[in-house]
N, C-alpha and C. Protein backbone atom coordinates (compact mmCIF):
# COMPACT_ATOMS: atom_id res chain seq x y z
N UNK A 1 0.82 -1.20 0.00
CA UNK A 1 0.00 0.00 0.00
C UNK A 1 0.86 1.26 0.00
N UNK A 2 2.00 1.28 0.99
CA UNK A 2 2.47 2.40 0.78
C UNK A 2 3.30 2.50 -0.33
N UNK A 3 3.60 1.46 -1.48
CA UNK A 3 4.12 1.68 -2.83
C UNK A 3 3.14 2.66 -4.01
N UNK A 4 1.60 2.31 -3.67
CA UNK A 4 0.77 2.41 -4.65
C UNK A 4 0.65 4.11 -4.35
N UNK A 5 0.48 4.48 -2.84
CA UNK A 5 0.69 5.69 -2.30
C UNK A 5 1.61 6.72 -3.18
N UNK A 6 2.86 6.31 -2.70
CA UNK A 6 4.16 7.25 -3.68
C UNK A 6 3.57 6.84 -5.05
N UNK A 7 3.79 5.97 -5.69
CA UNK A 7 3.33 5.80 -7.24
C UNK A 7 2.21 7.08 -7.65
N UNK A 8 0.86 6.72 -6.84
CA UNK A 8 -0.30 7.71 -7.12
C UNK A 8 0.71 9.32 -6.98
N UNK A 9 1.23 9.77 -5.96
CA UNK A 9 1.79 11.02 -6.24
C UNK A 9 2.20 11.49 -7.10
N UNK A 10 3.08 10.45 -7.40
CA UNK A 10 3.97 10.68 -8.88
C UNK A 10 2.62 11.03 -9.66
N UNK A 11 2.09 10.27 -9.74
CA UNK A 11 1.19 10.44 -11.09
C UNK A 11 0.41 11.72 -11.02
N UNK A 12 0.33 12.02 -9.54
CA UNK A 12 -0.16 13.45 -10.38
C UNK A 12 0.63 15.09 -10.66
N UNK A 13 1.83 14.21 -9.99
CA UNK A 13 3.26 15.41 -10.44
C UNK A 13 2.88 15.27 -11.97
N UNK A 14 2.73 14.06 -12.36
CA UNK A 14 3.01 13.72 -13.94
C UNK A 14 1.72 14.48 -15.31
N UNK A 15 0.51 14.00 -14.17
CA UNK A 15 -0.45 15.20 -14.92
C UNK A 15 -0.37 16.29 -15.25
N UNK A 16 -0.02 17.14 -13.61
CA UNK A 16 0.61 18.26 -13.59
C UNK A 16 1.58 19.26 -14.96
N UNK A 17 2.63 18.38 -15.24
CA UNK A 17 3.48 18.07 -16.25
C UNK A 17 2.65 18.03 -17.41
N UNK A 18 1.50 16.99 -17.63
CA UNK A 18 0.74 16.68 -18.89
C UNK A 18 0.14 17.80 -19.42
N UNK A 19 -0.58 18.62 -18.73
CA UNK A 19 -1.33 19.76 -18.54
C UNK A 19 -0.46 20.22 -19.18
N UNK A 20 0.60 20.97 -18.74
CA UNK A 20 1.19 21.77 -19.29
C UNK A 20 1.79 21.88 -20.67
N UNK A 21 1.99 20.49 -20.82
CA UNK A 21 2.46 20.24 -22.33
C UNK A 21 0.98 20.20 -23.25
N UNK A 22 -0.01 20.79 -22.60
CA UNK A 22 -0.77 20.42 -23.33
C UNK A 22 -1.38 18.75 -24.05
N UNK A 23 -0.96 17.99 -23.71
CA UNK A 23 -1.01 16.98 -23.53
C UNK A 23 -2.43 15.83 -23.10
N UNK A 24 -2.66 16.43 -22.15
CA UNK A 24 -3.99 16.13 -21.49
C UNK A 24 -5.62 16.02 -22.60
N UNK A 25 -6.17 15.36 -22.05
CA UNK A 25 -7.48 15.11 -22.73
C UNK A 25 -8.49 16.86 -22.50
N UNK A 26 -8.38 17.52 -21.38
CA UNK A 26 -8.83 18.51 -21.37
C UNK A 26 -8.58 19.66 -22.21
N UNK A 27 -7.11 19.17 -22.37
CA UNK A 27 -6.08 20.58 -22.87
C UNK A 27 -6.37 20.38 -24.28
N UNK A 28 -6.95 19.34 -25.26
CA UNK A 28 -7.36 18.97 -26.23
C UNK A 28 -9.03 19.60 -26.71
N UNK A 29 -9.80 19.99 -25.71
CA UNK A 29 -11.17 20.01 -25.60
C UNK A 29 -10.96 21.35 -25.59
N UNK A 30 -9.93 22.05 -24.69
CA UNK A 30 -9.98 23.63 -24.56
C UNK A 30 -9.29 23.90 -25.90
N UNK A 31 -8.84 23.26 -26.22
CA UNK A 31 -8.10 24.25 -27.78
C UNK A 31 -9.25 23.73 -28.58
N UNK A 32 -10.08 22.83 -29.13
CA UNK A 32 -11.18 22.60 -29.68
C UNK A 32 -11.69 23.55 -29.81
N UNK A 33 -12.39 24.44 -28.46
CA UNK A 33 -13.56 25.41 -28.38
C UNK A 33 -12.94 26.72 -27.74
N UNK A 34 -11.98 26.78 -28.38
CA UNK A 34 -10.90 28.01 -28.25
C UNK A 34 -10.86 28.76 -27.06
N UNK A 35 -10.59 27.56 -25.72
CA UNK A 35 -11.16 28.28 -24.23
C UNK A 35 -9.60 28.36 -23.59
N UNK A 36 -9.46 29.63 -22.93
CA UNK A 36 -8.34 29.72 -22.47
C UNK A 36 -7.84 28.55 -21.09
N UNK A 37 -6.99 28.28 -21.04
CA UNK A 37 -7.01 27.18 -20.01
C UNK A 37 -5.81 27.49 -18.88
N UNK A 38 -5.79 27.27 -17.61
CA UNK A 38 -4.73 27.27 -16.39
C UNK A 38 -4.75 26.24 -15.84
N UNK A 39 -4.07 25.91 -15.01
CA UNK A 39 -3.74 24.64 -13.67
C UNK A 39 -3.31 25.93 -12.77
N UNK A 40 -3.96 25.38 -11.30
CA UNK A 40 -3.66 25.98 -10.39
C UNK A 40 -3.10 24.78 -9.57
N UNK A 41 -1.86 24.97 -9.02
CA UNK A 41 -1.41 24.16 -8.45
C UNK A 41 -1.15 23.96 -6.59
N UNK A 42 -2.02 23.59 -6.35
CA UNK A 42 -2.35 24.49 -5.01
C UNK A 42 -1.10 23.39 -4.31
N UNK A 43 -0.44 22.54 -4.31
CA UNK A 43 0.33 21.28 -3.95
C UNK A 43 0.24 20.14 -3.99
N UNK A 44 1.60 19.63 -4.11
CA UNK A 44 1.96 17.97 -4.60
C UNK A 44 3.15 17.90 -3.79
N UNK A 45 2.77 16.64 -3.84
CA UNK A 45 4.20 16.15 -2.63
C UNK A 45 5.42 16.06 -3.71
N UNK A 46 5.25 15.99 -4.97
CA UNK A 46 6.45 16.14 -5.54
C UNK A 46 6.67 17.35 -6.02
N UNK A 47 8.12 18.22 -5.92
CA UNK A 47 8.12 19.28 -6.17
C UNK A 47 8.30 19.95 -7.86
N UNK A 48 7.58 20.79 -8.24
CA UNK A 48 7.06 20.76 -9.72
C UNK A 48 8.13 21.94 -10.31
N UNK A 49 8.84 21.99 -11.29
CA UNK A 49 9.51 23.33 -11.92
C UNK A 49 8.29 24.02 -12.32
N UNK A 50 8.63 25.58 -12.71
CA UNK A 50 7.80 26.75 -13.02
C UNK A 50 7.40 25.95 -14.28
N UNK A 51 6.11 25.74 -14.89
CA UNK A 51 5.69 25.41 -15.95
C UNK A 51 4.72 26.44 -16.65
N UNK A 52 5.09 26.51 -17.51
CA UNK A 52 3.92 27.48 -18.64
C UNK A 52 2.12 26.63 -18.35
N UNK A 53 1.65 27.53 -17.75
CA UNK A 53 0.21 27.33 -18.42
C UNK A 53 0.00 26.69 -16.87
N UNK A 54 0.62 26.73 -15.97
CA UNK A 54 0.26 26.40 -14.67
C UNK A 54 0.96 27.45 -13.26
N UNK A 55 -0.18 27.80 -12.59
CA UNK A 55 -0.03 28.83 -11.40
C UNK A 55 0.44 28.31 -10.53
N UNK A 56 1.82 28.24 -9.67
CA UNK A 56 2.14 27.32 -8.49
C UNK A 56 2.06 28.51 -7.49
N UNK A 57 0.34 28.22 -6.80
CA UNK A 57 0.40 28.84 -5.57
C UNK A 57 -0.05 27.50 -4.35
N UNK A 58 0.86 26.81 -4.23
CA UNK A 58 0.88 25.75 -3.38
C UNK A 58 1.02 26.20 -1.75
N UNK A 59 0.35 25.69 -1.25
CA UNK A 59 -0.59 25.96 0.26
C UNK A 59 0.19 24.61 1.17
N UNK A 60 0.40 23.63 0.87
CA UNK A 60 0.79 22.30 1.76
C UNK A 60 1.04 21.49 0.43
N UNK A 61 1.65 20.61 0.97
CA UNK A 61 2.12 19.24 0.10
C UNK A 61 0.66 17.85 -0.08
N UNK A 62 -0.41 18.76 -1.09
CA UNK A 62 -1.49 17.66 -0.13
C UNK A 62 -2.23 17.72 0.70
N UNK A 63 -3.58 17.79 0.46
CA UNK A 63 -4.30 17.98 1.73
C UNK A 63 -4.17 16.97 2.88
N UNK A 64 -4.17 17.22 4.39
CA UNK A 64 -4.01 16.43 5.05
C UNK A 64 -4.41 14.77 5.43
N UNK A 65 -4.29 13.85 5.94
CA UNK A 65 -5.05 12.73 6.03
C UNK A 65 -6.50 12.77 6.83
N UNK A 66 -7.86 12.80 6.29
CA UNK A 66 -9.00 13.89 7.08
C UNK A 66 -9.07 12.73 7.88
N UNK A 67 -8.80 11.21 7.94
CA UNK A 67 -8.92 10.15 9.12
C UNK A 67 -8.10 10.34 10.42
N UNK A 68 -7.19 11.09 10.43
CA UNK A 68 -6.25 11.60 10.98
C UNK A 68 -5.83 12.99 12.05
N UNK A 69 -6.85 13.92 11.26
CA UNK A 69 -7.29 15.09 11.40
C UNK A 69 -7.54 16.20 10.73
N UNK A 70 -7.87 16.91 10.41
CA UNK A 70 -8.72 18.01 9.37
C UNK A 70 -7.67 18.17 8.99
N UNK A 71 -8.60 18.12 7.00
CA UNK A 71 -8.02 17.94 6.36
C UNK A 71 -6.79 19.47 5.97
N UNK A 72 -7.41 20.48 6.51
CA UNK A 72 -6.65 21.73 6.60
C UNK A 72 -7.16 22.85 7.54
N UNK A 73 -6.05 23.58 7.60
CA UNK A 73 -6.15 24.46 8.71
C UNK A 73 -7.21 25.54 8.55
N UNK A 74 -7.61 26.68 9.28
CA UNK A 74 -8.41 27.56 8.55
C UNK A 74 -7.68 28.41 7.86
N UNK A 75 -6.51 28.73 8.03
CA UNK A 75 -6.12 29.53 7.50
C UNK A 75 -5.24 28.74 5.92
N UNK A 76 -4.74 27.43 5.79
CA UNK A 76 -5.21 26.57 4.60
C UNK A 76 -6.35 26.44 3.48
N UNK A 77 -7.78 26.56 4.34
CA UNK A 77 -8.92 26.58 3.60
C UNK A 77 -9.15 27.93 3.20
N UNK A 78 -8.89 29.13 4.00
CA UNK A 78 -8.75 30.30 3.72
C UNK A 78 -7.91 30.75 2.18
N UNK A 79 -6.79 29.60 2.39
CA UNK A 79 -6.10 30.47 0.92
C UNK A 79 -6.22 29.50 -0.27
N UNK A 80 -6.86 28.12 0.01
CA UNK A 80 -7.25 27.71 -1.29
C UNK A 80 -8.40 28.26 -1.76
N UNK A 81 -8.98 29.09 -0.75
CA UNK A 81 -10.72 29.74 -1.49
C UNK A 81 -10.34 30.92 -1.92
N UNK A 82 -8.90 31.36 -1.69
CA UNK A 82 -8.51 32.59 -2.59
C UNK A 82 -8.22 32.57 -3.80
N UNK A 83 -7.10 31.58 -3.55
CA UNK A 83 -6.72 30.69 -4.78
C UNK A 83 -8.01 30.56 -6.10
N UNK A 84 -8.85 30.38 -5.64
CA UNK A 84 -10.42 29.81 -6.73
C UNK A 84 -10.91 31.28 -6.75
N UNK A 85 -10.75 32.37 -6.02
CA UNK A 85 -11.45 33.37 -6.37
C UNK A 85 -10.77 34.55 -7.32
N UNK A 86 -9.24 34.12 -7.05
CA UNK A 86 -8.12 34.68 -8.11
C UNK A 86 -7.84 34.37 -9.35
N UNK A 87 -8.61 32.71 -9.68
CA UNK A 87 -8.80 32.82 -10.93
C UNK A 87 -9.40 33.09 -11.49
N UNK A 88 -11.01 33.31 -10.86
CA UNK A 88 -12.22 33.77 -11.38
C UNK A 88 -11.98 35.64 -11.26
N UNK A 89 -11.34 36.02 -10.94
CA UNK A 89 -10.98 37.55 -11.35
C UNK A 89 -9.73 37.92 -12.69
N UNK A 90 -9.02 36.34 -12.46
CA UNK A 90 -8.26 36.43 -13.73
C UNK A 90 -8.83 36.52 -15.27
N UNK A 91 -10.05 35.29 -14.78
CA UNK A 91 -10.94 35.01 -16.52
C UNK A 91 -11.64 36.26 -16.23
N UNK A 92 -12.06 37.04 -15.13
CA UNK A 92 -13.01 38.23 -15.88
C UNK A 92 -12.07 39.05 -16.57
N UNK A 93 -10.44 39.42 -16.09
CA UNK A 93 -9.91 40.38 -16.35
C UNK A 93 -9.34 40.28 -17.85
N UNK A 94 -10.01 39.02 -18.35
CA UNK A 94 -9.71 38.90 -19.82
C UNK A 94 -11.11 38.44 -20.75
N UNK A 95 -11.84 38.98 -19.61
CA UNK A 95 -13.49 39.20 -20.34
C UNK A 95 -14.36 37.81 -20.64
N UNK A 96 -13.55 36.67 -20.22
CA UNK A 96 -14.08 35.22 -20.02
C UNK A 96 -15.95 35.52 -19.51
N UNK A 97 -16.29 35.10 -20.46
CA UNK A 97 -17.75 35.03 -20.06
C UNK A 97 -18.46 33.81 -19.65
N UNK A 98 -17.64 32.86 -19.43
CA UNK A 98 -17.95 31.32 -18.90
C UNK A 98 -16.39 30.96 -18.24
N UNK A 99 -17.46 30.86 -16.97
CA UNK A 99 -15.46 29.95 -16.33
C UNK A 99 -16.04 28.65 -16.20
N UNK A 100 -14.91 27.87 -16.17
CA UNK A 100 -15.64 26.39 -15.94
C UNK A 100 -14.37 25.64 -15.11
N UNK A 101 -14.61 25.45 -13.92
CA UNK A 101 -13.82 24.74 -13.13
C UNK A 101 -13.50 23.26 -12.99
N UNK A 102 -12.20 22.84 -12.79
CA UNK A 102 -12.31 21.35 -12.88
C UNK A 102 -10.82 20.99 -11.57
N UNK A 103 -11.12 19.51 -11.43
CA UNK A 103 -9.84 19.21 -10.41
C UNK A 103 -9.22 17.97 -11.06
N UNK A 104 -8.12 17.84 -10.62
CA UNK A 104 -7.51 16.70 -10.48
C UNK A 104 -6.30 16.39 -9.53
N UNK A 105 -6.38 15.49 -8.91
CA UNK A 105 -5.78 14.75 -7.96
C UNK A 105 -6.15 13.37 -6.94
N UNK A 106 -5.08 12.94 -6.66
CA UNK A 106 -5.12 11.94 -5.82
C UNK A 106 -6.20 11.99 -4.48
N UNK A 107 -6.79 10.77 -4.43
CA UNK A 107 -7.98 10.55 -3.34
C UNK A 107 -9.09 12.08 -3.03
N UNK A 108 -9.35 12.63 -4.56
CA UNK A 108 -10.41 13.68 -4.29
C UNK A 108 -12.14 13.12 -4.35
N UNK A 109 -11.84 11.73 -4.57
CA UNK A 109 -13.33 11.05 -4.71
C UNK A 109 -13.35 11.18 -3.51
N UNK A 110 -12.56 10.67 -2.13
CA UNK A 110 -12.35 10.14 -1.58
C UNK A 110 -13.45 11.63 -0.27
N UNK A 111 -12.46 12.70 -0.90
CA UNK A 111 -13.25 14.27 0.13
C UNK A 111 -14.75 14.26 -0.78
N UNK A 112 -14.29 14.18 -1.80
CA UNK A 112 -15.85 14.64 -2.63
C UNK A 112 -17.04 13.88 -2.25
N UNK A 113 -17.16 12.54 -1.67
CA UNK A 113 -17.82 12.09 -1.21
C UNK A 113 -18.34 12.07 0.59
N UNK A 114 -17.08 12.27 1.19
CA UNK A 114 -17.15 12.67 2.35
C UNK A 114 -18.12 13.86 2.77
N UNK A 115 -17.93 14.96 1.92
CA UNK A 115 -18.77 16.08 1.31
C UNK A 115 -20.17 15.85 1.20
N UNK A 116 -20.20 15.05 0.39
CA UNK A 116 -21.37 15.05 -0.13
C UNK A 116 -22.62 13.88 0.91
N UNK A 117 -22.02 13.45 1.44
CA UNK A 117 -22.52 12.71 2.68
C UNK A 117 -23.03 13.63 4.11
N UNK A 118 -21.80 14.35 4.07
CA UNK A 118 -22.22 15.35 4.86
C UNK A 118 -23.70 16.31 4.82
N UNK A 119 -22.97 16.58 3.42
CA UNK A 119 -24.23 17.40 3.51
C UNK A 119 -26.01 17.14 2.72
N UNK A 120 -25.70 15.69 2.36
CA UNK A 120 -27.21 14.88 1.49
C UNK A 120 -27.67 14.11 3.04
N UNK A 121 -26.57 13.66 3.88
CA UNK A 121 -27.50 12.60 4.89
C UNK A 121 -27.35 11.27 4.36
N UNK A 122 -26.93 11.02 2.91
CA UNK A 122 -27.52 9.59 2.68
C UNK A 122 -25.91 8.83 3.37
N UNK A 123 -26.19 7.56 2.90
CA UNK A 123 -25.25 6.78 3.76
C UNK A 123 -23.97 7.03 2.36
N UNK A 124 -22.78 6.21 3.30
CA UNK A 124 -21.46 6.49 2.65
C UNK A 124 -21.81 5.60 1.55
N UNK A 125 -22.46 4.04 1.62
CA UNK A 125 -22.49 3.17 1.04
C UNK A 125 -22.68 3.51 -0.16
N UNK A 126 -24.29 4.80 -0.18
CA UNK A 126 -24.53 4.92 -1.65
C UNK A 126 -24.07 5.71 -2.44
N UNK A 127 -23.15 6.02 -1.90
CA UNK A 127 -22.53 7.24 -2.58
C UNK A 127 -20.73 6.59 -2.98
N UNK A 128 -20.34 6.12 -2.15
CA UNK A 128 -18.41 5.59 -2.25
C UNK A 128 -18.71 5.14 -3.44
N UNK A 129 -17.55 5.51 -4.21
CA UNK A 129 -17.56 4.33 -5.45
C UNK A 129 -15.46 4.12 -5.78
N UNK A 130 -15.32 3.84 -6.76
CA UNK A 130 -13.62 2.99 -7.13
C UNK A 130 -12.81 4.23 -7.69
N UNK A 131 -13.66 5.54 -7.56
CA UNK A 131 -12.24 6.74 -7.68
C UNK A 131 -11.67 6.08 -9.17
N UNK A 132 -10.23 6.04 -9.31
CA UNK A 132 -9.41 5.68 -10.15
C UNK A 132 -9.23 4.08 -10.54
N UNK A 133 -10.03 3.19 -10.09
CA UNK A 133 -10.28 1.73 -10.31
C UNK A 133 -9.54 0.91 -9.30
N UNK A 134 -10.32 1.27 -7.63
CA UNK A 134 -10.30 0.46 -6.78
C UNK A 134 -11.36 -0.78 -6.91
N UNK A 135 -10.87 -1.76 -6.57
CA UNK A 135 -11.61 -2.78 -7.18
C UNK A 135 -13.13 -2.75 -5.26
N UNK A 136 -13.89 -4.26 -5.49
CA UNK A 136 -14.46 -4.06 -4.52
C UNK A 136 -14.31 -4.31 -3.23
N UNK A 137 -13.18 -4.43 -2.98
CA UNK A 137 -12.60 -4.80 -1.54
C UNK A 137 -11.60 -3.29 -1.22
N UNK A 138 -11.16 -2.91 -1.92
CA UNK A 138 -10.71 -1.29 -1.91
C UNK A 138 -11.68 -0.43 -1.65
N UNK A 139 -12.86 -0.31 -2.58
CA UNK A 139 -14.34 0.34 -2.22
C UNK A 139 -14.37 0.39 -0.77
N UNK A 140 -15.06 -1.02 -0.49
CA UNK A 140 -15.17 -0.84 1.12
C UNK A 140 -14.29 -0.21 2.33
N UNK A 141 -13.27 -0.67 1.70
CA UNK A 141 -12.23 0.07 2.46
C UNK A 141 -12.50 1.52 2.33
N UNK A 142 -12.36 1.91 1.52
CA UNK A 142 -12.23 3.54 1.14
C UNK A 142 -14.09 4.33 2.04
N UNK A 143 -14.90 3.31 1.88
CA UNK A 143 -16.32 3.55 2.63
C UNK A 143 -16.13 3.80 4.14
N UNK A 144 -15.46 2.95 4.69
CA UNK A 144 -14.98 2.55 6.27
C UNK A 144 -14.41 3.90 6.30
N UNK A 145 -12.94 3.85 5.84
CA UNK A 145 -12.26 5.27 6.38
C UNK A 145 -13.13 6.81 6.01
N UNK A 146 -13.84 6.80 5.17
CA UNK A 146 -14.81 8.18 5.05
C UNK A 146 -15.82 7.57 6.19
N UNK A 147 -16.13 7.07 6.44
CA UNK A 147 -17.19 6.68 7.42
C UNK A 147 -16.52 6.83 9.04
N UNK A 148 -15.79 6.39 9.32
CA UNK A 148 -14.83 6.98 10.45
C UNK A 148 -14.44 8.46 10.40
N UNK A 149 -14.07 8.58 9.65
CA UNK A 149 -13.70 10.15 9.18
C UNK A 149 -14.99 11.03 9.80
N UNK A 150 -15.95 11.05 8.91
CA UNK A 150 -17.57 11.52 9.54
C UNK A 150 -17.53 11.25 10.64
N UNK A 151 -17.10 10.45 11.39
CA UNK A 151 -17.95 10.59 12.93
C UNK A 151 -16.89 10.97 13.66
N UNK A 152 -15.66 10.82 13.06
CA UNK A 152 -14.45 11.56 13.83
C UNK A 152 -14.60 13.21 14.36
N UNK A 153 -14.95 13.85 13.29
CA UNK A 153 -15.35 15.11 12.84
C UNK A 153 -16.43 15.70 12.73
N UNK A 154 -17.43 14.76 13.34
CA UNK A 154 -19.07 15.35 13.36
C UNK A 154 -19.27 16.21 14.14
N UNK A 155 -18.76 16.41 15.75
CA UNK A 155 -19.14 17.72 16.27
C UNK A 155 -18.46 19.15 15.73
N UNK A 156 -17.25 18.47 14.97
CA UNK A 156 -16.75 19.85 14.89
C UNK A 156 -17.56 20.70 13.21
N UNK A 157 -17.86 19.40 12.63
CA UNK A 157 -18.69 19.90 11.53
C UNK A 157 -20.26 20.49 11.76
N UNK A 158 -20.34 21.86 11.50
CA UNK A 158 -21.49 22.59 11.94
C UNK A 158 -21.97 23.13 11.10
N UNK A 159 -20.93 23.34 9.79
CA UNK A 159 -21.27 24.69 8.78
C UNK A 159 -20.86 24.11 8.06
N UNK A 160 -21.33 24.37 6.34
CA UNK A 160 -20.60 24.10 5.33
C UNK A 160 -19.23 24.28 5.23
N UNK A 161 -18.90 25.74 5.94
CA UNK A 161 -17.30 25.67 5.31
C UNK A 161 -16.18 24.64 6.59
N UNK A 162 -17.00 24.32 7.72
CA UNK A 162 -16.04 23.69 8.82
C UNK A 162 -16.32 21.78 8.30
N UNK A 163 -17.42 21.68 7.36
CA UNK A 163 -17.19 20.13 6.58
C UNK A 163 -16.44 20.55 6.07
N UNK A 164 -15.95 21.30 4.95
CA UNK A 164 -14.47 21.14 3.71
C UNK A 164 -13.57 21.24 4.48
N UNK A 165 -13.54 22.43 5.55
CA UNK A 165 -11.98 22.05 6.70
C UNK A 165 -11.77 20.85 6.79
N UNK A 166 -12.78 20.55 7.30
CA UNK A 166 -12.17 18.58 7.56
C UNK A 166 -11.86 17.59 7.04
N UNK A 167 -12.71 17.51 6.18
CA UNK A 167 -13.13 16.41 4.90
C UNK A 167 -12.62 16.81 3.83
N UNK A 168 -12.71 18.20 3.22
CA UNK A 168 -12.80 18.32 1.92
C UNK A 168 -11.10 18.45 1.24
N UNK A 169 -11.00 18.94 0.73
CA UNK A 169 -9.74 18.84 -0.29
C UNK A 169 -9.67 20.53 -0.79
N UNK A 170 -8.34 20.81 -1.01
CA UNK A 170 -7.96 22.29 -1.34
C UNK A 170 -8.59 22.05 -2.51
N UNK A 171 -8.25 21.59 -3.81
CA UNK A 171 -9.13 21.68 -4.91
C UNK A 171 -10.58 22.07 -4.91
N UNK A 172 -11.07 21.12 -3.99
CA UNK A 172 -12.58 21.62 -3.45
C UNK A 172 -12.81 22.80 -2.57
N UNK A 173 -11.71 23.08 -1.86
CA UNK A 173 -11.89 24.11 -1.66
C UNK A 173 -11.75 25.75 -2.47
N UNK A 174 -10.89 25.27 -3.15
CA UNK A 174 -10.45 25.93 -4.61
C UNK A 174 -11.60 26.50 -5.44
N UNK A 175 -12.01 25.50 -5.74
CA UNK A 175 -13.63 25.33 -6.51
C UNK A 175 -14.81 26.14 -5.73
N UNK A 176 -14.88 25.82 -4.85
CA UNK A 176 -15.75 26.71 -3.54
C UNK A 176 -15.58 27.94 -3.80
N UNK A 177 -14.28 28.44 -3.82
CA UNK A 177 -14.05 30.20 -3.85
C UNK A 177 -14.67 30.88 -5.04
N UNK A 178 -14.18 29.91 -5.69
CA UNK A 178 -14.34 30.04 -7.60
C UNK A 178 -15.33 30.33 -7.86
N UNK A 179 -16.44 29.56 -7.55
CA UNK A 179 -17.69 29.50 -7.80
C UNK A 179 -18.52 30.91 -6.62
N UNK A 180 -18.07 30.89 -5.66
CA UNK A 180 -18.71 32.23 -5.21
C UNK A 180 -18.14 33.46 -5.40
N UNK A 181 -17.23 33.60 -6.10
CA UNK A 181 -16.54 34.83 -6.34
C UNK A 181 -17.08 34.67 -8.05
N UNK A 182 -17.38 34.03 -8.80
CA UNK A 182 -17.82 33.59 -9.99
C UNK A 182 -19.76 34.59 -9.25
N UNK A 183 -20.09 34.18 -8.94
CA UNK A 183 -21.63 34.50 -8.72
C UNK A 183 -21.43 35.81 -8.28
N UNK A 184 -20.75 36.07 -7.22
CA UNK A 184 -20.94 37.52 -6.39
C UNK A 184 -20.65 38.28 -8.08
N UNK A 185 -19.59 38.44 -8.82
CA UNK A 185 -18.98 38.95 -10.34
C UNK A 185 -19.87 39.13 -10.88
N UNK A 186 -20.42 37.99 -11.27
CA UNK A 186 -21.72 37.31 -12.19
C UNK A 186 -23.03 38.10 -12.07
N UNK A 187 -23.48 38.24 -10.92
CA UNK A 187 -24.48 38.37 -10.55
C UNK A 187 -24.84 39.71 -10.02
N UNK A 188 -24.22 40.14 -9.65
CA UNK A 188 -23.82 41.45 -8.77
C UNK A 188 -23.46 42.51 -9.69
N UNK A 189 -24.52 44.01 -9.16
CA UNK A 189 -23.29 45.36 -10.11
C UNK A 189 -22.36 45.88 -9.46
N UNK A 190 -21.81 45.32 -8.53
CA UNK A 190 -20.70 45.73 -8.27
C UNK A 190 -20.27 44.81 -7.42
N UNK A 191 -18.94 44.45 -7.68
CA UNK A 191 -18.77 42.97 -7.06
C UNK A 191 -18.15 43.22 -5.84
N UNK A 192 -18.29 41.74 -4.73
CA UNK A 192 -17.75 42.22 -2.94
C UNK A 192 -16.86 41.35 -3.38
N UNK A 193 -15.95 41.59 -2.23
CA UNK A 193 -14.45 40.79 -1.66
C UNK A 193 -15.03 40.01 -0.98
């Protein structure tokens, strides 16, 4: 297990990398429909050179282990929701009239579901699924530790933003900023901080 661990890192140093070369299945779809594209690189345990076409404003190596203890600090969750709100001031400041957010990394099924449990009620069961092609004895596993996780962290979870402290993932938290600094922009004649 702890081989498959380092391996998975690598691999998403290696995306990381893919992205940038343009390479990627996304980076194929955005030049299709002539959409400007970034990576925000909020951290990887492997350390990445300056790459074209990717922002390294890295916060931690990785969000924390949330079985362990929250998954980030407040002041962690604080700057990945900056992070998401700095790019959504970047695409306005080049008149982007659609942002469209996306993640990638290691064990984000893993918060995204934790998340989403939290805040639907339904059980872990119906919701866990194989992420990157855990087979069904991995599943369960991966159900158990989000399921421990939740009750580890249930009193301290009260509010939407104190579930992503715990559970969630900088990407998701990333996305979070994005999307409300995207609406306040969006929506608003004059936009708040």
């Amino acid at each position: 297990q702890r081989q498959m661990c380092i391996r998975d890192r690598v691999v998403t140093a290696e995306m990381v990398k893919n992205f940038s070369r343009g390479g990627a299945a996304i980076c194929a779809l955005a030049r299709q429909n002539n959409a400007q594209f970034e990576v925000v690189n909020l951290g990887t345990v492997v350390n990445l050179p300056a790459m074209e076409h990717v922002i390294d404003n890295t916060i931690m190596e990785g969000t924390s282990n949330f079985s362990e203890q929250a998954a980030m600090t407040q002041a962690q969750l604080s700057q990945a929701m900056a992070a998401g709100r700095a790019a959504v001031d970047r695409a306005a400041a080049k008149n982007v009239t659609l942002f469209i957010g996306g993640d990638m990394g290691i064990a984000n099924t893993s918060a995204a579901t934790a998340l989403a449990v939290w805040a639907t009620k339904q059980s872990v069961a119906s919701l866990v699924g194989p992420g990157t092609g855990l087979d069904a004895q991995g599943v369960s596993h991966k159900g158990q530790v989000i399921e421990a996780a939740l009750a580890k962290h249930a009193a301290a979870m009260t509010s939407p933003e104190d579930a992503l402290r715990y559970v969630g993932g900088l990407e998701i938290a990333a996305l979070t900023g994005a999307y409300i600094r995207a609406c306040l922009l969006y929506t608003s004649p004059s936009p708040r901080d």
